[in-house]
PDB file of N, CA and C in Angstrom:
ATOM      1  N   UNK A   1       0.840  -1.178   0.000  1.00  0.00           N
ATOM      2  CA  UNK A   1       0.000   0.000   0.000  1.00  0.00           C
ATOM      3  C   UNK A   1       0.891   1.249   0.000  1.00  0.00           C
ATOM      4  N   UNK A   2       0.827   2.175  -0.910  1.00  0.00           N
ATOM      5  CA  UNK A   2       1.964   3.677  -0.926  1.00  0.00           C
ATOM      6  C   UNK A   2       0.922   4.717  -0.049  1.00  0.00           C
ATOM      7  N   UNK A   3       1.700   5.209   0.816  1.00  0.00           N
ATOM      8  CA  UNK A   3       1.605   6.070   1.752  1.00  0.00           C
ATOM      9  C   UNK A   3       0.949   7.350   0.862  1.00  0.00           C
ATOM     10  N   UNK A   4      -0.176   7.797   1.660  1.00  0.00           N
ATOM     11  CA  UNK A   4      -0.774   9.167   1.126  1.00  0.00           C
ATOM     12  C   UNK A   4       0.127   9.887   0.530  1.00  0.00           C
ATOM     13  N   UNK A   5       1.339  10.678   1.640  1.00  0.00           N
ATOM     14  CA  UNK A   5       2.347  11.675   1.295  1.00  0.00           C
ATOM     15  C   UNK A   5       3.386  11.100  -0.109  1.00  0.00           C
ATOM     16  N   UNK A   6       4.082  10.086   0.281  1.00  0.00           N
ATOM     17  CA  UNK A   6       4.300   9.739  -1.509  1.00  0.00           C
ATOM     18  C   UNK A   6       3.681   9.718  -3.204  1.00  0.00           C
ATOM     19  N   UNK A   7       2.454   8.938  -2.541  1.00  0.00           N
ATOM     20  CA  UNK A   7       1.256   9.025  -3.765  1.00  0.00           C
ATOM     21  C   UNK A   7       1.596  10.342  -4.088  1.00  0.00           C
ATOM     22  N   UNK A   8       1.310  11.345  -3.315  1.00  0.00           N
ATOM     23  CA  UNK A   8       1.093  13.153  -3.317  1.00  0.00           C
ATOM     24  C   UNK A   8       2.438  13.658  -4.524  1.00  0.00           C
ATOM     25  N   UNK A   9       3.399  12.872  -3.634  1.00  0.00           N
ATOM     26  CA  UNK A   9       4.954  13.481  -4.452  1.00  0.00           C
ATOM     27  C   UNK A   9       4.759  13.395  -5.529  1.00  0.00           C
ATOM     28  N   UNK A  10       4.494  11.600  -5.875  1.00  0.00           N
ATOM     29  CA  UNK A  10       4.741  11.744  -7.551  1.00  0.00           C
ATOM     30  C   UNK A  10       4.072  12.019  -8.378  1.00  0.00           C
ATOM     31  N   UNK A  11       2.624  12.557  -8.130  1.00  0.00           N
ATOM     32  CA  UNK A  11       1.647  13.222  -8.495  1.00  0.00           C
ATOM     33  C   UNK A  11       1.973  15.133  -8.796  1.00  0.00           C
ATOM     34  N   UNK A  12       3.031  15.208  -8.342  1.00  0.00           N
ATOM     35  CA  UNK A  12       3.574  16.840  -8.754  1.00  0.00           C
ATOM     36  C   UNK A  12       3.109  17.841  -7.413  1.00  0.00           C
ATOM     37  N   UNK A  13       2.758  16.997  -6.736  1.00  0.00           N
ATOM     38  CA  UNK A  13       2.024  18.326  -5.368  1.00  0.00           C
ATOM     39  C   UNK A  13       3.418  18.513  -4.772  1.00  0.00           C
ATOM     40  N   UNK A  14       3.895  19.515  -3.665  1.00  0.00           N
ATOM     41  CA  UNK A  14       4.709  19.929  -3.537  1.00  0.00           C
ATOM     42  C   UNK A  14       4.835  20.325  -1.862  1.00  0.00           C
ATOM     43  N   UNK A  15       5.378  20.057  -1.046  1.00  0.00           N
ATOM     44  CA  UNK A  15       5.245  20.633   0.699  1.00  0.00           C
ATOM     45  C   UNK A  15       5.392  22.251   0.204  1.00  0.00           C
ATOM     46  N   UNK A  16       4.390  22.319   0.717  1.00  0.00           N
ATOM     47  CA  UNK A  16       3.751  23.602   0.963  1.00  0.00           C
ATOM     48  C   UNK A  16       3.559  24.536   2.341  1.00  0.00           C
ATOM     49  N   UNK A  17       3.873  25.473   2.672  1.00  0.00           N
ATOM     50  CA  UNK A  17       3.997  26.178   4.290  1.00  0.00           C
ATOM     51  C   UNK A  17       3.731  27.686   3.774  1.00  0.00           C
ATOM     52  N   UNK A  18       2.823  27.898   4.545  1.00  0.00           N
ATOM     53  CA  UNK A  18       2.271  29.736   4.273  1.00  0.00           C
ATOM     54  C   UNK A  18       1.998  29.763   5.819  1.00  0.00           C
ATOM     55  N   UNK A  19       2.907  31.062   6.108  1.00  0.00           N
ATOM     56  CA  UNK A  19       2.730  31.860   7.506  1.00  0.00           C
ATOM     57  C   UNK A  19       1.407  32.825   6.732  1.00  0.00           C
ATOM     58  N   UNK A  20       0.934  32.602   7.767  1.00  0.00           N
ATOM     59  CA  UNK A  20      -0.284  33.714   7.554  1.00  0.00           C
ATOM     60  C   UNK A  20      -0.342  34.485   8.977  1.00  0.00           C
ATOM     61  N   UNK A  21      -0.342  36.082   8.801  1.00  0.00           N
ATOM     62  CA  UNK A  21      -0.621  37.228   9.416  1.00  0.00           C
ATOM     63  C   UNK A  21      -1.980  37.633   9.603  1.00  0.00           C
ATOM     64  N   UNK A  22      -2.815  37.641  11.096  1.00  0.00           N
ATOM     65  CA  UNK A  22      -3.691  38.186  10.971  1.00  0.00           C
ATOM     66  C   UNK A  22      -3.858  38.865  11.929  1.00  0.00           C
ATOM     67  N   UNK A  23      -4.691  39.593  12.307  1.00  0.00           N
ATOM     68  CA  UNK A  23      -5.113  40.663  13.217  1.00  0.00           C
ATOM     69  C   UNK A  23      -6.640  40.045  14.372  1.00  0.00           C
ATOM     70  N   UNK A  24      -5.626  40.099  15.635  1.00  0.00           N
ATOM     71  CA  UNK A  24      -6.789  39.930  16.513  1.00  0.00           C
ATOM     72  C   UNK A  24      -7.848  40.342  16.609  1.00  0.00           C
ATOM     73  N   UNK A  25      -9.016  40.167  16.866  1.00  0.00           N
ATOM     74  CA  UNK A  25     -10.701  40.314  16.949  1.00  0.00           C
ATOM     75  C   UNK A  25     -10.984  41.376  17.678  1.00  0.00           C
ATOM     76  N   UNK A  26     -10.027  40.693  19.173  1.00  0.00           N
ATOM     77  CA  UNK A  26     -10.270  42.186  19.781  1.00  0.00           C
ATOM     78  C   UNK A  26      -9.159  43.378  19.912  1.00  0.00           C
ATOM     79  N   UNK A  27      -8.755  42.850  19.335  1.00  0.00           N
ATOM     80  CA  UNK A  27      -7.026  43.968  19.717  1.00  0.00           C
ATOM     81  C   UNK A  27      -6.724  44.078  17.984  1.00  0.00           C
ATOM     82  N   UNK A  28      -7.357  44.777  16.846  1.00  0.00           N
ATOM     83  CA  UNK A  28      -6.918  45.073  15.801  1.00  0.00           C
ATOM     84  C   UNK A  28      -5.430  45.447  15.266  1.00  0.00           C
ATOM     85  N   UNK A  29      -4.571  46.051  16.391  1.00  0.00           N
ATOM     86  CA  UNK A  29      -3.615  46.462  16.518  1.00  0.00           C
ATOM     87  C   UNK A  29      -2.199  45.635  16.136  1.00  0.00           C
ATOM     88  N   UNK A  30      -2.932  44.023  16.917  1.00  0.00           N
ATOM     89  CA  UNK A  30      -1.613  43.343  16.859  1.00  0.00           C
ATOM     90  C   UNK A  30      -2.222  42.195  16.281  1.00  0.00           C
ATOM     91  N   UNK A  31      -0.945  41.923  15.668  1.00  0.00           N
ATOM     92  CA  UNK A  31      -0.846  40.853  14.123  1.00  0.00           C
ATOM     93  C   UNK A  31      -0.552  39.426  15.163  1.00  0.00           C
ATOM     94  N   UNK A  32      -0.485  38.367  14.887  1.00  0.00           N
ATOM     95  CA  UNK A  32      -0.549  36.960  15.369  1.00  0.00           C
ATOM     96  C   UNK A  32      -0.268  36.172  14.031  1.00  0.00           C
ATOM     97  N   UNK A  33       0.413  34.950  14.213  1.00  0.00           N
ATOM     98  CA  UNK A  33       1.028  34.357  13.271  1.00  0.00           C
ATOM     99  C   UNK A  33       0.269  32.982  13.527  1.00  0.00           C
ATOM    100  N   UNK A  34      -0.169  32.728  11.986  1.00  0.00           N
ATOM    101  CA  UNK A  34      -0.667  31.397  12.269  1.00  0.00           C
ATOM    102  C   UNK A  34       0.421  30.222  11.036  1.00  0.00           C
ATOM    103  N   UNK A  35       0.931  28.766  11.298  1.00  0.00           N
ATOM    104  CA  UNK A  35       1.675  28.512  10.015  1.00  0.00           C
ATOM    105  C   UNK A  35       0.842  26.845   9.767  1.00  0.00           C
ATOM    106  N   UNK A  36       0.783  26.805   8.243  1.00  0.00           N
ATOM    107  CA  UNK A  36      -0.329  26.079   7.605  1.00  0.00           C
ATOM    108  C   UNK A  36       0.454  25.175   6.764  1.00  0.00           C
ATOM    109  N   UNK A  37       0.914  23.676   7.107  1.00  0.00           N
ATOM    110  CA  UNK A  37       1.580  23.483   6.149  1.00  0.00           C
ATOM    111  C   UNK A  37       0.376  21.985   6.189  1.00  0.00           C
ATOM    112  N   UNK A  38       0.870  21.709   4.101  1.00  0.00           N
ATOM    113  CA  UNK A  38       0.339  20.196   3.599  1.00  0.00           C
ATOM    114  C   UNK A  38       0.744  20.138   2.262  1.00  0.00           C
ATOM    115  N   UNK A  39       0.278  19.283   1.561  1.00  0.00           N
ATOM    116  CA  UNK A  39       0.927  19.132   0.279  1.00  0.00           C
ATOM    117  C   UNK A  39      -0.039  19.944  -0.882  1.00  0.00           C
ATOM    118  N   UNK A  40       0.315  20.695  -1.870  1.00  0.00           N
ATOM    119  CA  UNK A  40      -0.447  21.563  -2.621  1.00  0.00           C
ATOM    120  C   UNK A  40       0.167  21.830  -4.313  1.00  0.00           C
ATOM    121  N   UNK A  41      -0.694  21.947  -5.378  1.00  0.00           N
ATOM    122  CA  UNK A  41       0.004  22.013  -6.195  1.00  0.00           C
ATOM    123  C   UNK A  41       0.444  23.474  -6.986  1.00  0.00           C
ATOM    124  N   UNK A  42       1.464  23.418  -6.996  1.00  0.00           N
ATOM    125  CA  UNK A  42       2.014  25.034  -7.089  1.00  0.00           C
ATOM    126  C   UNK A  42       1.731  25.549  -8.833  1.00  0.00           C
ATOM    127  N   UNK A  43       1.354  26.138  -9.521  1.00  0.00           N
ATOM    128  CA  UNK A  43       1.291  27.646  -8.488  1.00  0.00           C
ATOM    129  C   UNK A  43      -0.138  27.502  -8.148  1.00  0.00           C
ATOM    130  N   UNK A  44      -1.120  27.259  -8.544  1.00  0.00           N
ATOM    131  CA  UNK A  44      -2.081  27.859  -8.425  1.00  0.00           C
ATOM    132  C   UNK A  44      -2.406  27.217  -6.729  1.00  0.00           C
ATOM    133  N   UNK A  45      -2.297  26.554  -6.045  1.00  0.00           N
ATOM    134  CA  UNK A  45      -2.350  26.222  -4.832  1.00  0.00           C
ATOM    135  C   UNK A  45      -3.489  25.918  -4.201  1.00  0.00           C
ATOM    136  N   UNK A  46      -4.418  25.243  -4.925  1.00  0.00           N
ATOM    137  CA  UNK A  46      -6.013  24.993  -4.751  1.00  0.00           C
ATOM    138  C   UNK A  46      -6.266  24.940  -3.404  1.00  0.00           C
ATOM    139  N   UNK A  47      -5.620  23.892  -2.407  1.00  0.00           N
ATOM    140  CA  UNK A  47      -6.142  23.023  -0.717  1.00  0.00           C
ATOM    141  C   UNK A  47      -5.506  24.709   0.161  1.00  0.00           C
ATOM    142  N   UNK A  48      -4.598  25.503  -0.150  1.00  0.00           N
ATOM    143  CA  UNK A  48      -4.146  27.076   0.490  1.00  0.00           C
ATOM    144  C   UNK A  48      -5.216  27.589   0.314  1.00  0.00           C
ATOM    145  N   UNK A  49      -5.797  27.926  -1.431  1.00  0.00           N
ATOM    146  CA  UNK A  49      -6.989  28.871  -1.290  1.00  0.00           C
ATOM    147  C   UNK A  49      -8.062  28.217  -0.585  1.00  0.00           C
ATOM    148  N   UNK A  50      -8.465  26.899  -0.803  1.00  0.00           N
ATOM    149  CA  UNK A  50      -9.623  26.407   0.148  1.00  0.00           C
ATOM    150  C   UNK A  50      -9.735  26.736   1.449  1.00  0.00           C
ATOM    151  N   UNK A  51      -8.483  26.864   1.833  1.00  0.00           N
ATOM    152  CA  UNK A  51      -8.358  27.128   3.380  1.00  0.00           C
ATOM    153  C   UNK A  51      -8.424  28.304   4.095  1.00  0.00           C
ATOM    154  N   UNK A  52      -7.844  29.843   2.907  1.00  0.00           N
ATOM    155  CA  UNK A  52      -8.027  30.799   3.123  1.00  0.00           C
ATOM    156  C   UNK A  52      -9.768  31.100   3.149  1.00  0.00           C
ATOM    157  N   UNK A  53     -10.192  30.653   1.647  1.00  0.00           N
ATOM    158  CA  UNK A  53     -11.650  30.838   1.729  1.00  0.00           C
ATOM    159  C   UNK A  53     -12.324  30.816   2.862  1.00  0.00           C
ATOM    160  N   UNK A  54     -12.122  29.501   3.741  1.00  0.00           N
ATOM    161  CA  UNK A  54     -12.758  29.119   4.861  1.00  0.00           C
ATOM    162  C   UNK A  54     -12.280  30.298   6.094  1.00  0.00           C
ATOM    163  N   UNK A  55     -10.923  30.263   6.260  1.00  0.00           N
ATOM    164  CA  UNK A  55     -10.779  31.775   6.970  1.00  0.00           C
ATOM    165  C   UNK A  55     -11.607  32.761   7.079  1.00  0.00           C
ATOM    166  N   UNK A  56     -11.908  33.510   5.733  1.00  0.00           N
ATOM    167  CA  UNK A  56     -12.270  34.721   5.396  1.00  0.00           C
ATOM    168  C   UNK A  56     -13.863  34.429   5.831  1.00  0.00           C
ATOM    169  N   UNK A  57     -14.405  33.273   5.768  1.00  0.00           N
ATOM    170  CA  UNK A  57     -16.434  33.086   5.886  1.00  0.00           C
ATOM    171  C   UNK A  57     -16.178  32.784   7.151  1.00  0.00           C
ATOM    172  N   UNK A  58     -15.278  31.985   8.088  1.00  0.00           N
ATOM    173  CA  UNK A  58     -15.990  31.285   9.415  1.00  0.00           C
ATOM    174  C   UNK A  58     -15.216  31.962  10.283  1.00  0.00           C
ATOM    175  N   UNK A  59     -14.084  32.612  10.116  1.00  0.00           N
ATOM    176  CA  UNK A  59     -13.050  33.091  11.379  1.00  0.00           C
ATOM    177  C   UNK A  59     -13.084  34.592  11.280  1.00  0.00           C
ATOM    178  N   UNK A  60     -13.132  34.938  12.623  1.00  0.00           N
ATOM    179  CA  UNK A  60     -12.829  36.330  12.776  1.00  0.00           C
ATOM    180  C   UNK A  60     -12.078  37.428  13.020  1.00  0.00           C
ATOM    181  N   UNK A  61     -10.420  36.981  12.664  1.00  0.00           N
ATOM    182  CA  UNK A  61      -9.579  37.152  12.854  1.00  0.00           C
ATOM    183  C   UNK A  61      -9.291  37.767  11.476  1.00  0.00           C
ATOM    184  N   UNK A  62      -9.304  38.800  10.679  1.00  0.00           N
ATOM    185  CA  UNK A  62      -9.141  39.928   9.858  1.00  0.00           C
ATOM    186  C   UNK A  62      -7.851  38.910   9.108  1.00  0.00           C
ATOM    187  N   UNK A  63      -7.377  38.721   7.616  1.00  0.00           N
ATOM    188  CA  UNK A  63      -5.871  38.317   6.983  1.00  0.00           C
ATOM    189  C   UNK A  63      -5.043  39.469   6.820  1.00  0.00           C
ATOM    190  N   UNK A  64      -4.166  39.609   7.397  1.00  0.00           N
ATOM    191  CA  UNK A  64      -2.918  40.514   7.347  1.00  0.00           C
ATOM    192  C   UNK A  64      -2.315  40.490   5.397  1.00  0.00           C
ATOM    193  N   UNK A  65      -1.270  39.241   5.858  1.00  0.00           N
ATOM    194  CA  UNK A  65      -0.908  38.309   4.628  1.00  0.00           C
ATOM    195  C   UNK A  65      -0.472  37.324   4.932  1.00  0.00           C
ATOM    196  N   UNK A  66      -0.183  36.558   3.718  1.00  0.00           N
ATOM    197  CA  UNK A  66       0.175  35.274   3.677  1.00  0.00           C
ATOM    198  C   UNK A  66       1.249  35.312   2.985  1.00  0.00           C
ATOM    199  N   UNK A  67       2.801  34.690   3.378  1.00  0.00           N
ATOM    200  CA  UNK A  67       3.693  34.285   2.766  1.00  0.00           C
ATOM    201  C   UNK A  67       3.683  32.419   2.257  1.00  0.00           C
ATOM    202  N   UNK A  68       3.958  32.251   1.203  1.00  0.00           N
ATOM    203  CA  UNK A  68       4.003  30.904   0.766  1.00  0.00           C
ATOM    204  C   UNK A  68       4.858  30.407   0.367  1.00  0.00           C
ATOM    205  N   UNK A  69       6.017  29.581   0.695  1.00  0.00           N
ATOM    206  CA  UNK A  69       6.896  28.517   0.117  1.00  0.00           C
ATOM    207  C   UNK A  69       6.295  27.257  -0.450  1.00  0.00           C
ATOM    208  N   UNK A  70       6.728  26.484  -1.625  1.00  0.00           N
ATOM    209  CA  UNK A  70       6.576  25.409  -1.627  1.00  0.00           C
ATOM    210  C   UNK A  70       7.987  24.740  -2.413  1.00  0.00           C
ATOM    211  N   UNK A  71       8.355  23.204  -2.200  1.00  0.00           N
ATOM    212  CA  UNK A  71       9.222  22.645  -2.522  1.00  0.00           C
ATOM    213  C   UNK A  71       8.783  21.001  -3.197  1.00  0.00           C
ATOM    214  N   UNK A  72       8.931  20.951  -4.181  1.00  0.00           N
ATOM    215  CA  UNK A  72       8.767  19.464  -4.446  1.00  0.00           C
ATOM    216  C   UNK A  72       9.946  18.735  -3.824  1.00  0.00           C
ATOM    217  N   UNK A  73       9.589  17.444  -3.167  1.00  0.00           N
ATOM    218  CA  UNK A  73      10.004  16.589  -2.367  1.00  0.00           C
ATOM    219  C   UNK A  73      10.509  15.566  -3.231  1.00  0.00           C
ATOM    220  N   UNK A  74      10.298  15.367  -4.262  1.00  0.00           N
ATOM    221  CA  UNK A  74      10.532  14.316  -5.404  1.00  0.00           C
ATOM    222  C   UNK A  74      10.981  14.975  -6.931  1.00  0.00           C
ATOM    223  N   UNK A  75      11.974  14.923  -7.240  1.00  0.00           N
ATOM    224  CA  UNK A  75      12.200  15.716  -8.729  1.00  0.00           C
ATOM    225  C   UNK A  75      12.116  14.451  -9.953  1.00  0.00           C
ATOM    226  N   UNK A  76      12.593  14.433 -11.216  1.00  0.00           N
ATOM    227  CA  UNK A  76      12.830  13.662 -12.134  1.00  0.00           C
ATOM    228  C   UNK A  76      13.675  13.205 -12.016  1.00  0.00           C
ATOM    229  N   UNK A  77      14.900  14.116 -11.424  1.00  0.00           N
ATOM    230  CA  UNK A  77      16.230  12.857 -11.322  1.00  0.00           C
ATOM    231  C   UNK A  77      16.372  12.175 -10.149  1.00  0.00           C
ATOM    232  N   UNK A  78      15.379  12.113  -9.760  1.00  0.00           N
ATOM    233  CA  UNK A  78      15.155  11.189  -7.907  1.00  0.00           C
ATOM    234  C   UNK A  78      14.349  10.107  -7.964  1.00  0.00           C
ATOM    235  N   UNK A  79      14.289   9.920  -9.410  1.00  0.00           N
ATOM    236  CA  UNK A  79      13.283   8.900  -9.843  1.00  0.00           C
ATOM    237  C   UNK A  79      14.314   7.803 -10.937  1.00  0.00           C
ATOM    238  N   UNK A  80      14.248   6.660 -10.724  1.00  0.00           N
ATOM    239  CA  UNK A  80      14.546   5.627 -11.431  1.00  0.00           C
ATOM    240  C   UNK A  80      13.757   4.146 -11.784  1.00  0.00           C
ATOM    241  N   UNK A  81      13.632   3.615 -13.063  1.00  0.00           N
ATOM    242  CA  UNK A  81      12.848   2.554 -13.082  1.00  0.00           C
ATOM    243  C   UNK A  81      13.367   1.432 -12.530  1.00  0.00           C
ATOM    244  N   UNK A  82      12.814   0.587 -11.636  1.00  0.00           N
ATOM    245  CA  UNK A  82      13.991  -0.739 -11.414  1.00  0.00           C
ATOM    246  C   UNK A  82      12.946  -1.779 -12.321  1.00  0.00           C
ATOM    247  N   UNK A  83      13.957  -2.276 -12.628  1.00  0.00           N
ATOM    248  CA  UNK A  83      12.864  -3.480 -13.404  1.00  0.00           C
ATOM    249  C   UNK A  83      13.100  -5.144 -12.872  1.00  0.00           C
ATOM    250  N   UNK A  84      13.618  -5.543 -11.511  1.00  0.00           N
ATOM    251  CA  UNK A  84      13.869  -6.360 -10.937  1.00  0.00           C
ATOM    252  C   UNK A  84      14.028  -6.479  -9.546  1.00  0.00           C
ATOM    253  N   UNK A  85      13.638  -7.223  -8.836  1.00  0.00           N
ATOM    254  CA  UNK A  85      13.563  -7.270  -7.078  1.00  0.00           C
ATOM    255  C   UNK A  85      13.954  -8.271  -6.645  1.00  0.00           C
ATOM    256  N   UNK A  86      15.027  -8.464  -6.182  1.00  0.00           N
ATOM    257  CA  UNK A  86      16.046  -9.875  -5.692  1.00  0.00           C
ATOM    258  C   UNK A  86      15.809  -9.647  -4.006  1.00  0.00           C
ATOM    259  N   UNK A  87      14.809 -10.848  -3.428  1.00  0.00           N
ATOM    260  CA  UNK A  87      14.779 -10.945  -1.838  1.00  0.00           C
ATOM    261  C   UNK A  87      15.976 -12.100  -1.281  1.00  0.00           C
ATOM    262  N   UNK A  88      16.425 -12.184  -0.342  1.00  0.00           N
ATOM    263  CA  UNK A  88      16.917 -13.102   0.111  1.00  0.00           C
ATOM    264  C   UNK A  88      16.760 -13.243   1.605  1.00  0.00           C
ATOM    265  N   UNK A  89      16.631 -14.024   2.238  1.00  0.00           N
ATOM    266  CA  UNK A  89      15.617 -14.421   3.594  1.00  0.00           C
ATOM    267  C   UNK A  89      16.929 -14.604   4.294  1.00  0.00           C
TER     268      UNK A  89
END
């Protein structure tokens, strides 16, 4: 069985981490750091915007900004075909 997070790799999604800045409810003044990481596909970053969306309708904590890194975990040259599997007990 291949592990969620692999499946993800070789599928092109990428570890993904956005600090997001927002502004307390009751204290407008001061910013608070929230950090959001999972696997996402860059650029357009669909499961980030889903998440912001949900921010902006259910939470009341104002978005400052959001900084976003992402890194693929798996490239083309980290990949090789084996075409044989020798066990020995």
């Amino acid at each position: 069985m291949i592990d969620r997070e692999f499946k993800f790799q070789l599928e092109g999604y990428s570890l993904t981490t956005a600090r997001i800045l927002y502004r307390m409810p009751d204290h407008p003044a001061i910013l608070q750091t929230y950090v959001w990481q999972d696997y996402d596909l860059a650029p357009e970053f669909p499961a980030l915007n889903s998440f912001l969306d949900f921010w902006r309708r259910k939470l009341d904590g104002p978005l400052h900004s959001v900084e976003v890194a992402a890194k693929r975990l798996i490239g083309l040259r980290e990949l090789r075909l084996v075409r044989e599997e020798y066990r020995l007990n």
